[in-house]
Structures are given as structure tokens and as C-alpha cells.
N, C-alpha and C. Protein backbone atom coordinates (compact mmCIF):
# COMPACT_ATOMS: atom_id res chain seq x y z
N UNK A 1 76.88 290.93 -18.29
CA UNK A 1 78.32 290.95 -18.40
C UNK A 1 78.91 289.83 -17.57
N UNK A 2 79.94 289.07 -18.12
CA UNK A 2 80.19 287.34 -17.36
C UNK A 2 81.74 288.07 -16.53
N UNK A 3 81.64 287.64 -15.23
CA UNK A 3 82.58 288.42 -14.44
C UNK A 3 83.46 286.81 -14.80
N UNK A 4 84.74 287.53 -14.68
CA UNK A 4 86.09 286.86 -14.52
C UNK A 4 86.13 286.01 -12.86
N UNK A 5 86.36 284.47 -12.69
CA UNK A 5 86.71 284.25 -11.70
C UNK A 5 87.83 284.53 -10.95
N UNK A 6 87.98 284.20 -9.75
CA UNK A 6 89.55 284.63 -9.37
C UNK A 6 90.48 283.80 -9.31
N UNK A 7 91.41 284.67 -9.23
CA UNK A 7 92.82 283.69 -10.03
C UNK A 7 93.23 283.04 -8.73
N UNK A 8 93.62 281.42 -8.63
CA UNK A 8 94.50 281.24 -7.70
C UNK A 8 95.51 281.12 -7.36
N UNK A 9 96.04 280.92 -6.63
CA UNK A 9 97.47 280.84 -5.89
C UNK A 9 98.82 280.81 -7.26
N UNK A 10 98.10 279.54 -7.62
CA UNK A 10 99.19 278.60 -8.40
C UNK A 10 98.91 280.04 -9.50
N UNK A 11 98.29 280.26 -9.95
CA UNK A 11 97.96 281.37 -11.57
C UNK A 11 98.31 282.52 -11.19
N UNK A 12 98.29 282.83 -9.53
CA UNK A 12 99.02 284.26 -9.79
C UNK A 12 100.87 284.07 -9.81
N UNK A 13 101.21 283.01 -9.05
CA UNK A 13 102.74 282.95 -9.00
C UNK A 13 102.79 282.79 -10.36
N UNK A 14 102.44 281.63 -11.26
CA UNK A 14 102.89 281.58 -12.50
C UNK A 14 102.58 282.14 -13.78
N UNK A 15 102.25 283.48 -13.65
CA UNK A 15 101.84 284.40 -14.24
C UNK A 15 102.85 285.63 -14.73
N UNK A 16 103.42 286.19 -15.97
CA UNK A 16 104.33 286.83 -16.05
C UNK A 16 104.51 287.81 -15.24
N UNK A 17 103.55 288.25 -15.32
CA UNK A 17 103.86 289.72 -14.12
C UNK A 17 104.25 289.49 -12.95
N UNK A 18 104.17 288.37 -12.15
CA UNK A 18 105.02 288.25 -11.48
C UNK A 18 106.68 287.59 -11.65
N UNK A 19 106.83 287.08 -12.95
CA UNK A 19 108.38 286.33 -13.05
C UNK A 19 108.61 288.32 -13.23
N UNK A 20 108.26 288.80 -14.13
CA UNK A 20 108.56 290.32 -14.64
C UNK A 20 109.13 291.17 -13.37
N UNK A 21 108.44 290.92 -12.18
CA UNK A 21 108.67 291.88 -11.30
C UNK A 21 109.76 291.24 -10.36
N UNK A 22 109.89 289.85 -10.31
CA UNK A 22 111.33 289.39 -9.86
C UNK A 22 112.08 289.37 -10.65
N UNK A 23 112.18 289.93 -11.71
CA UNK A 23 113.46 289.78 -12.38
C UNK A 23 113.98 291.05 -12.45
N UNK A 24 112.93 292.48 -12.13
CA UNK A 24 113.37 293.70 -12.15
C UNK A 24 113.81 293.86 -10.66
N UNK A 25 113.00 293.31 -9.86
CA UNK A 25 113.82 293.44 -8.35
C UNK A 25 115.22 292.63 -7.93
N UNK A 26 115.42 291.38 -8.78
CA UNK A 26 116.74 291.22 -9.29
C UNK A 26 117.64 291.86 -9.59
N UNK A 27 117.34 292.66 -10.94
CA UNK A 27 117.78 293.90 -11.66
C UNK A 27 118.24 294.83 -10.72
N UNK A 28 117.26 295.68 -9.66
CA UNK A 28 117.21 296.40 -9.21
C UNK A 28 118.31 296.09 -8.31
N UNK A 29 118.24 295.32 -7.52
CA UNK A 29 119.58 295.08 -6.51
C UNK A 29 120.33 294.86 -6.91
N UNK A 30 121.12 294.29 -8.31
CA UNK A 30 122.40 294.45 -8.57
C UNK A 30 122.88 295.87 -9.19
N UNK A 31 122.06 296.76 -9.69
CA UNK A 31 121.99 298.28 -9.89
C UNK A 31 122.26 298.87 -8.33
N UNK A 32 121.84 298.81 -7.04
CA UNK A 32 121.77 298.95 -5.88
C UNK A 32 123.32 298.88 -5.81
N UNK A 33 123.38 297.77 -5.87
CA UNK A 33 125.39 297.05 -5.12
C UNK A 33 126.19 297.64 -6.34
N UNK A 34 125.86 298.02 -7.29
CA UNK A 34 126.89 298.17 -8.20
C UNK A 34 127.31 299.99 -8.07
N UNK A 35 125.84 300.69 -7.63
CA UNK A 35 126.38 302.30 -7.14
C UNK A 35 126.39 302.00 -5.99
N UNK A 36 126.78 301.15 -5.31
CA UNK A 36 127.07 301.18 -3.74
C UNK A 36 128.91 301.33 -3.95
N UNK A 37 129.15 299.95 -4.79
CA UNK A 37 130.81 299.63 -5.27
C UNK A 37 131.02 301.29 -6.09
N UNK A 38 130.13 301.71 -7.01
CA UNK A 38 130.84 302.77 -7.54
C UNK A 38 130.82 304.08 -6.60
N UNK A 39 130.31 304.30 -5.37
CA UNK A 39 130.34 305.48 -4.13
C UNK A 39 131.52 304.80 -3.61
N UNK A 40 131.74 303.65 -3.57
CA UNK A 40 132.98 303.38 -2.59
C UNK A 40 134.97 303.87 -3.03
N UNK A 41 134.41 303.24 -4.73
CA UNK A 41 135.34 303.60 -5.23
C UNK A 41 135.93 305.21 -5.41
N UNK A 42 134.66 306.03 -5.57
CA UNK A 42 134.73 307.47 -5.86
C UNK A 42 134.31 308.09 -4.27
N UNK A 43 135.05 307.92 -3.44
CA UNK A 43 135.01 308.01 -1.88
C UNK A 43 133.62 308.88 -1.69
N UNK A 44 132.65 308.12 -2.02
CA UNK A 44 131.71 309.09 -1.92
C UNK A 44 130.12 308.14 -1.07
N UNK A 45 130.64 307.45 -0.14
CA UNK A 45 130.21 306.31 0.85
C UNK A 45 129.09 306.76 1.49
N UNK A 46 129.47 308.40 2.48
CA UNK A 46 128.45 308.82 3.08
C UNK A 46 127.34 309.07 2.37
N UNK A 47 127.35 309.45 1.21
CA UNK A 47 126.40 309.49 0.12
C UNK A 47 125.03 308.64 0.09
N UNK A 48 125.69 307.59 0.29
CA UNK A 48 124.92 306.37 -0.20
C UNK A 48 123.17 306.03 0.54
N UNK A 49 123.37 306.53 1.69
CA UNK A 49 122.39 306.66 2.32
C UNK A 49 121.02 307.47 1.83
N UNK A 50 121.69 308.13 0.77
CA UNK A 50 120.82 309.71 0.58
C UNK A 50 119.98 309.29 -1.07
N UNK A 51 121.09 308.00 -1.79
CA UNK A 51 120.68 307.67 -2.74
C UNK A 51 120.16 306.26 -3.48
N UNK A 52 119.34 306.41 -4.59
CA UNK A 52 118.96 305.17 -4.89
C UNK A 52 118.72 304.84 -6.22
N UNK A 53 118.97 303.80 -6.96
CA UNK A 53 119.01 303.34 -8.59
C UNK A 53 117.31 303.22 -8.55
N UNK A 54 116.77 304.31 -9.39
CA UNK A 54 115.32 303.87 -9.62
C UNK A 54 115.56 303.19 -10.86
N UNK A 55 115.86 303.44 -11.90
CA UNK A 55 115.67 302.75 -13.53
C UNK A 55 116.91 303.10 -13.81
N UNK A 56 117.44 301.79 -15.15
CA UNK A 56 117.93 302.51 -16.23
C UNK A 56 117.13 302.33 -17.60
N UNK A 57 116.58 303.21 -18.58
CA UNK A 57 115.63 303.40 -19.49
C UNK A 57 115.75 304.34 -20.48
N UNK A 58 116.44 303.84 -21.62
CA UNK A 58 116.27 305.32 -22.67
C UNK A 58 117.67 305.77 -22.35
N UNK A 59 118.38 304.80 -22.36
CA UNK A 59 120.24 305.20 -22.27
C UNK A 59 120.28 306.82 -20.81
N UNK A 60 118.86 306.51 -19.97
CA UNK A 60 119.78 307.48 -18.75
C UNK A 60 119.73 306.44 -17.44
N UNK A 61 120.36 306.49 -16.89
CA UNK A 61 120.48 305.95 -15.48
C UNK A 61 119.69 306.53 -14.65
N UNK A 62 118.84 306.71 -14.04
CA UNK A 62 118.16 307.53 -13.40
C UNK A 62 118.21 306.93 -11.75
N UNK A 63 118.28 308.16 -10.97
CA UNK A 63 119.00 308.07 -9.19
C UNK A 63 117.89 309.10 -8.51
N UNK A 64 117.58 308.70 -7.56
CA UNK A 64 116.63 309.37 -6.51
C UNK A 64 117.80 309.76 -5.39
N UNK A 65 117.75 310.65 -5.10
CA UNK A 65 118.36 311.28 -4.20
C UNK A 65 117.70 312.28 -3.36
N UNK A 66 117.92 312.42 -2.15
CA UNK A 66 117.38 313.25 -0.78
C UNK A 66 117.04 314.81 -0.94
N UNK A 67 118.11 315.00 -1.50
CA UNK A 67 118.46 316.78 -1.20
C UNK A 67 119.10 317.29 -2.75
N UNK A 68 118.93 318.53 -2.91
CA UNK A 68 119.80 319.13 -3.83
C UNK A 68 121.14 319.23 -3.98
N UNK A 69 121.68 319.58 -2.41
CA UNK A 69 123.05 319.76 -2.72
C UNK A 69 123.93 318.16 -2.78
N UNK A 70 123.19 316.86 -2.54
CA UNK A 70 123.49 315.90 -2.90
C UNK A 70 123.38 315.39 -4.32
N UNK A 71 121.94 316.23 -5.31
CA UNK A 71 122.17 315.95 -6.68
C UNK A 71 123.35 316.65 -7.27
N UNK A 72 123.94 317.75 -6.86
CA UNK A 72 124.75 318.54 -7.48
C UNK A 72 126.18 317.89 -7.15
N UNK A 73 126.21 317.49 -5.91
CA UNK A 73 127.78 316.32 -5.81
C UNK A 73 128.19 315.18 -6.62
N UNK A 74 126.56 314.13 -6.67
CA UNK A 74 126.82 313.28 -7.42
C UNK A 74 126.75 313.68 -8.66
N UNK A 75 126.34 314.95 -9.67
CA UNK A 75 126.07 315.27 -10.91
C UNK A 75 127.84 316.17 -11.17
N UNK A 76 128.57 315.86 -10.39
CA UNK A 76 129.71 316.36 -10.47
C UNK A 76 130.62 315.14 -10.73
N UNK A 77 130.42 314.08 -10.77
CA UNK A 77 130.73 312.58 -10.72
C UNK A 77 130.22 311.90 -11.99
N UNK A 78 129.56 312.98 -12.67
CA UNK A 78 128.37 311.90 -14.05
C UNK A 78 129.25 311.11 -14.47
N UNK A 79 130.15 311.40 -15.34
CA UNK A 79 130.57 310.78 -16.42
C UNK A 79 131.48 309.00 -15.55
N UNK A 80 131.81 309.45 -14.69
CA UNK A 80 132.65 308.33 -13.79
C UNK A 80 131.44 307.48 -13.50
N UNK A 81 130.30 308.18 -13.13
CA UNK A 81 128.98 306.88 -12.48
C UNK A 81 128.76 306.16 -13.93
N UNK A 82 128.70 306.66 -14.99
CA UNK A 82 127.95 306.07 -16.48
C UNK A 82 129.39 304.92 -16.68
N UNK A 83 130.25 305.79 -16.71
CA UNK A 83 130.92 304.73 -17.25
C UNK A 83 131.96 303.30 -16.48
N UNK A 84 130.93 303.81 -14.58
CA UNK A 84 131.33 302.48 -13.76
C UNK A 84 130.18 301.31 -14.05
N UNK A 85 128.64 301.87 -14.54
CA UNK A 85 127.33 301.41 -14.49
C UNK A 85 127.94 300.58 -16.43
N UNK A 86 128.62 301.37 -17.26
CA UNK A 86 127.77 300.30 -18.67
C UNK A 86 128.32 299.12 -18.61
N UNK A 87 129.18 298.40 -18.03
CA UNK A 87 129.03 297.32 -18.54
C UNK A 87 128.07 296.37 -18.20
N UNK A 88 127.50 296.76 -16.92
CA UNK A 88 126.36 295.93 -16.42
C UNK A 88 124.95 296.61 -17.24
N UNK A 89 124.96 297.81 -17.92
CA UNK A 89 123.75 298.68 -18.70
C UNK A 89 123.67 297.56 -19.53
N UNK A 90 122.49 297.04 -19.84
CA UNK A 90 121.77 296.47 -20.95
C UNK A 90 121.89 297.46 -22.36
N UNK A 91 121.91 299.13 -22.20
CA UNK A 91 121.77 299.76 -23.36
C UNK A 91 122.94 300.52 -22.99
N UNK A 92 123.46 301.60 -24.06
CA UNK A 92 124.34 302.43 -24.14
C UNK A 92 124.03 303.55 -23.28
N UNK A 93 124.59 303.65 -22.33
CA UNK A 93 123.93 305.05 -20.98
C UNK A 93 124.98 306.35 -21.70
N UNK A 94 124.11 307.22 -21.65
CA UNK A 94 124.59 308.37 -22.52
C UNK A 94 123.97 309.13 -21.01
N UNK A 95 123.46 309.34 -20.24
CA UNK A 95 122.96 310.59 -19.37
C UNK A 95 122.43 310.09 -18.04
N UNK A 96 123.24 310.89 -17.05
CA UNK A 96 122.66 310.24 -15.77
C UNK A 96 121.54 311.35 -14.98
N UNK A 97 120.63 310.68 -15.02
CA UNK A 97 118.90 311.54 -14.49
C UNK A 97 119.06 311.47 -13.07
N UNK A 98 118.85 312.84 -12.21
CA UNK A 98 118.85 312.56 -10.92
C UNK A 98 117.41 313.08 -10.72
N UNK A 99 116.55 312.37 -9.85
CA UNK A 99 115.67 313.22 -8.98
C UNK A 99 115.44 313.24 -7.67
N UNK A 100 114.97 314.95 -7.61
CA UNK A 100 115.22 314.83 -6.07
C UNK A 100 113.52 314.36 -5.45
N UNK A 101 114.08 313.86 -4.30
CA UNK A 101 112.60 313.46 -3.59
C UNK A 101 112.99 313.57 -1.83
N UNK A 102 112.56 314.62 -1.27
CA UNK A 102 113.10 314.87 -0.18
C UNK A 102 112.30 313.37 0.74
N UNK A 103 113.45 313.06 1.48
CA UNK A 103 112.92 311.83 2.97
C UNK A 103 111.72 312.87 3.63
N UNK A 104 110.62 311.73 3.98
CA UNK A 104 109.62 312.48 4.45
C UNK A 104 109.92 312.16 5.99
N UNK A 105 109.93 313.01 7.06
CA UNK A 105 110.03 312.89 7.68
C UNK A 105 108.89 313.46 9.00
N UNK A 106 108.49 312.63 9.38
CA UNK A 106 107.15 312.84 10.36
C UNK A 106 107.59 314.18 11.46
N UNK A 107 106.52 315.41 11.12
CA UNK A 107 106.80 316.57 11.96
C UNK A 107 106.13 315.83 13.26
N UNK A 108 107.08 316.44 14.66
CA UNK A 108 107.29 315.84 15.88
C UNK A 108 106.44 317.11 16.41
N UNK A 109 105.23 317.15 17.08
CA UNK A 109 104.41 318.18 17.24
C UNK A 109 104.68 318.55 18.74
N UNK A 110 105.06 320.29 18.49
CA UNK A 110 105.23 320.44 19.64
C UNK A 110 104.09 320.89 20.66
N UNK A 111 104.64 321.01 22.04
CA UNK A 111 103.99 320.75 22.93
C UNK A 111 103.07 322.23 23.46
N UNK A 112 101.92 321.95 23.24
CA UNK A 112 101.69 323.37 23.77
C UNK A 112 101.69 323.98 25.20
N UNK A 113 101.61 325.22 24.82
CA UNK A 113 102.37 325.76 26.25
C UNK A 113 101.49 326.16 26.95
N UNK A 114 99.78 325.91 27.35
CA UNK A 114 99.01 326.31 27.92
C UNK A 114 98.91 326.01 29.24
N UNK A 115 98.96 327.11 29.63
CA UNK A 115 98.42 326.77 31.33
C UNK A 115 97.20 326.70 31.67
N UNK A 116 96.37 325.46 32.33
CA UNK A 116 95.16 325.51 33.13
C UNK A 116 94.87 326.42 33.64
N UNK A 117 93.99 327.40 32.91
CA UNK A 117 93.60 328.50 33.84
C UNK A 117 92.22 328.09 34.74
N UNK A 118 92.12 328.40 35.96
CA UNK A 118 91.33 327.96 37.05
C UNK A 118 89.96 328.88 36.55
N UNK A 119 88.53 327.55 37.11
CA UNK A 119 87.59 327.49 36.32
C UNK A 119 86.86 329.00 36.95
N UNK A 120 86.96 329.60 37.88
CA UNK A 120 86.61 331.20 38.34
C UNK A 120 87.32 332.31 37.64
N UNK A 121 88.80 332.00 37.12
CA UNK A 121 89.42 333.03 36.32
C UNK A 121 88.23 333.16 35.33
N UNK A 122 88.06 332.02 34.30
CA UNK A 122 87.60 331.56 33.07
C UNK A 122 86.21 332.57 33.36
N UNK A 123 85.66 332.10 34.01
CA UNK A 123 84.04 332.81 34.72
C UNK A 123 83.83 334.34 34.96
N UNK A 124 85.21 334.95 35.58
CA UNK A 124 85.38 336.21 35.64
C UNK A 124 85.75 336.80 34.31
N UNK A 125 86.25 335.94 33.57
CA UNK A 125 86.59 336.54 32.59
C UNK A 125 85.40 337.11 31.04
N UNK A 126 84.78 335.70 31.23
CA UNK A 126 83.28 335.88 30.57
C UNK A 126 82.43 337.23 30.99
N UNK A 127 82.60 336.88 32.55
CA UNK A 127 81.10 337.95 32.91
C UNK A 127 81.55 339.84 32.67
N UNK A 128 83.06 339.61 32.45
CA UNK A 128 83.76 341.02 31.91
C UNK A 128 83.43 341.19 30.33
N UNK A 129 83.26 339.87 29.98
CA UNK A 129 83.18 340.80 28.30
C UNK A 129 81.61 340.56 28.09
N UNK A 130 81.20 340.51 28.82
CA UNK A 130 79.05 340.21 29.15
C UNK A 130 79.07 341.72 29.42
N UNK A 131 80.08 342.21 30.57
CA UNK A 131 79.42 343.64 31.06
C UNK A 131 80.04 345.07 29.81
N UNK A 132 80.83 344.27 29.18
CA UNK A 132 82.05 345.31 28.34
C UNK A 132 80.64 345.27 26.76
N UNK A 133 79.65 344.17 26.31
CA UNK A 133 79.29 344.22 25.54
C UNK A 133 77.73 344.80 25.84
N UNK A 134 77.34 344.64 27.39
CA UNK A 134 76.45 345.57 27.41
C UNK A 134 76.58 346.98 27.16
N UNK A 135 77.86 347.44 28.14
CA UNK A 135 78.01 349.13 27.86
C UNK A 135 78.22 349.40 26.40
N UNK A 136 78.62 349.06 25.93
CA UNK A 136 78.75 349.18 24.18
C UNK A 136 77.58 349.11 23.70
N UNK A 137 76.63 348.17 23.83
CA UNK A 137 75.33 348.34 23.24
C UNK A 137 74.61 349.49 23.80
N UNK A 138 74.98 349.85 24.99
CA UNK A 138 74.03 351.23 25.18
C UNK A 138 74.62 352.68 24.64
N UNK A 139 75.73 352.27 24.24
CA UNK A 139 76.21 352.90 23.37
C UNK A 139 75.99 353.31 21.82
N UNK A 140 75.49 352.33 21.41
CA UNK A 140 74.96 352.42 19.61
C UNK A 140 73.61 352.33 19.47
N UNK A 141 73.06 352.33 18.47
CA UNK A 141 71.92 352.77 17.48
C UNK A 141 71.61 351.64 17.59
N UNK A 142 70.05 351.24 17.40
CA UNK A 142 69.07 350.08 17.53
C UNK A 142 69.06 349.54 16.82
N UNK A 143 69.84 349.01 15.48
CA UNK A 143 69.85 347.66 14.94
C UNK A 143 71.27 346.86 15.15
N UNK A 144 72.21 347.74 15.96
CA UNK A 144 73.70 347.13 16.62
C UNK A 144 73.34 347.04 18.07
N UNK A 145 72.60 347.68 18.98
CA UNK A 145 71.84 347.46 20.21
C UNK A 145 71.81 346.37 20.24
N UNK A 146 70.51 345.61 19.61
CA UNK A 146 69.95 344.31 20.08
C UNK A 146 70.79 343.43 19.71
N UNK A 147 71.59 343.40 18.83
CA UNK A 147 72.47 342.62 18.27
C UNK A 147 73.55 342.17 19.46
N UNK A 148 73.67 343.84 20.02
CA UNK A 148 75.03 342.92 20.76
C UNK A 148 74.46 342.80 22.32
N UNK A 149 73.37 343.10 22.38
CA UNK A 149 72.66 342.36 23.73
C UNK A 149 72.33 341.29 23.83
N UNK A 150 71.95 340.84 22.32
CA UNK A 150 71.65 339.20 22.27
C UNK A 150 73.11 338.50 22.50
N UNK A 151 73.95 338.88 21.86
CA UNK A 151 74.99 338.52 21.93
C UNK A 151 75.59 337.94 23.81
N UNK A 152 75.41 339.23 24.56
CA UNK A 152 75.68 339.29 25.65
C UNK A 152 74.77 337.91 26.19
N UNK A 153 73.50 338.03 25.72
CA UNK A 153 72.90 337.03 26.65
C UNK A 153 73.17 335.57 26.30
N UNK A 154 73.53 335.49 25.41
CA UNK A 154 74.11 334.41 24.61
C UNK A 154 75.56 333.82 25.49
N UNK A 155 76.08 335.01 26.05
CA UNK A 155 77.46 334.09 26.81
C UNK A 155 76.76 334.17 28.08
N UNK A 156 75.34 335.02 28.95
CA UNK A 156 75.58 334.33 30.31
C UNK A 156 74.38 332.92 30.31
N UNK A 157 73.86 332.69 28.93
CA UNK A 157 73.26 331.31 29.16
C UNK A 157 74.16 330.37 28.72
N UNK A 158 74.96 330.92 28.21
CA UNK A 158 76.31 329.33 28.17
C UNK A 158 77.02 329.03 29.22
């Protein structure tokens, strides 16, 4: 099988997929400024932070937004966003698509609350459940016996 060499410099810049993807990130930022101008106009500014023009495709406008009760504000606004967005729409926008995608936000881990317990507590505390699992084994029947004597001897060789 004859492998493909690699492309250089000059062949990847002048290669469609890349004019394609500057011309949608073009696209994309004047979609950006144009629901920025249409939140400003429809006093709806604080908003803006929460939202973002992913596509327009298939006559819907489609908006990423934070939270629910922010899709339900701006979906109270549809018809005013479609018809601030067509004249810059390439196609006839008939429906504005919101989805939600909550901000991920890095959980801040809290601190645990353990106290250093001192290394003789720790020691006393072992050799109590060493003596609590002997009396119990002399307590039961000979196939739970050895079981929990091994057991026992098992924490005073650790």
C-alpha cells in the first residue's frame, strides 16, 4: 500500500479546507456582533455572556446557551431575534434552535477535615479490635474460629 507524503506548509494553507474554515470563522463573528447588536437592542445585554451563534443551517438559527431559564428568555424573543438575524441569513430563517450546554465549571475540592491522630492512639486502637476479634472467635464454631484468628493475626503482623 503506497503511503501519501506529507503535505507542506504552502499545501496546507492553500488548501480549501482551510480558505472553508476562515470564511466560516468570518461568518461566525459577524453572526457573534450581529446577536450581540440584537441583545443590545432588545435590552437583553446581560444575556450575552450566557450565549453563542453556533450555525445558521436549514432556515434555523441555532444558539448555545448556559442554562434553561436563559433558553426560555431568549425563546420569548424568537420572532424579534429571526427577524433582526435575516437580512444578514444567507437562507430564509423560519426557527430559532436553542441548545443548552451548561459552562463547565471545575469542582473546587473541598478540604478535608481530618485530624492527625497521634501514632499510639492509631496502635491502641488496632490492638482493641485484635483483642475484640479474638473474644469473638472464642466465641463461634471452627470454621469462623480460625478465620477470624487469622484475621486477628493478620493486624498484629502489620
Amino acid at each position: 500500500m503506497a503511503r501519501n507524503r506529507p503535505r507542506t506548509t504552502k499545501q496546507l494553507i492553500a488548501g480549501q479546507q482551510l480558505q472553508r474554515f476562515a470564511d466560516f470563522t468570518d461568518q461566525h463573528r459577524r453572526w457573534q456582533q450581529l446577536l450581540q447588536s440584537c441583545f443590545q437592542k432588545l435590552q437583553l445585554s446581560p444575556l450575552l455572556e450566557h450565549c453563542e451563534v453556533l450555525n445558521i443551517r436549514a432556515n434555523h438559527l441555532i444558539l448555545q446557551v448556559s442554562s434553561g431559564a436563559i433558553a426560555q428568555r431568549i425563546k420569548s424573543y424568537q420572532a424579534r431575534i429571526i427577524t433582526h438575524f435575516q437580512p444578514e441569513a444567507t437562507v430564509e430563517l423560519e426557527r430559532l434552535e436553542i441548545r443548552i450546554r451548561p459552562a463547565h465549571k471545575p469542582a473546587t475540592p473541598k478540604p478535608a477535615k481530618v485530624s492527625p491522630a497521634p501514632a499510639t492512639e492509631t496502635l491502641e486502637k488496632e490492638l482493641d479490635a485484635v483483642g475484640r476479634l479474638r473474644q469473638q472467635a472464642a466465641l463461634c464454631d471452627e470454621p469462623l474460629r480460625s478465620q477470624l484468628l487469622a484475621l486477628a493475626q493478620k493486624y498484629e503482623d502489620s
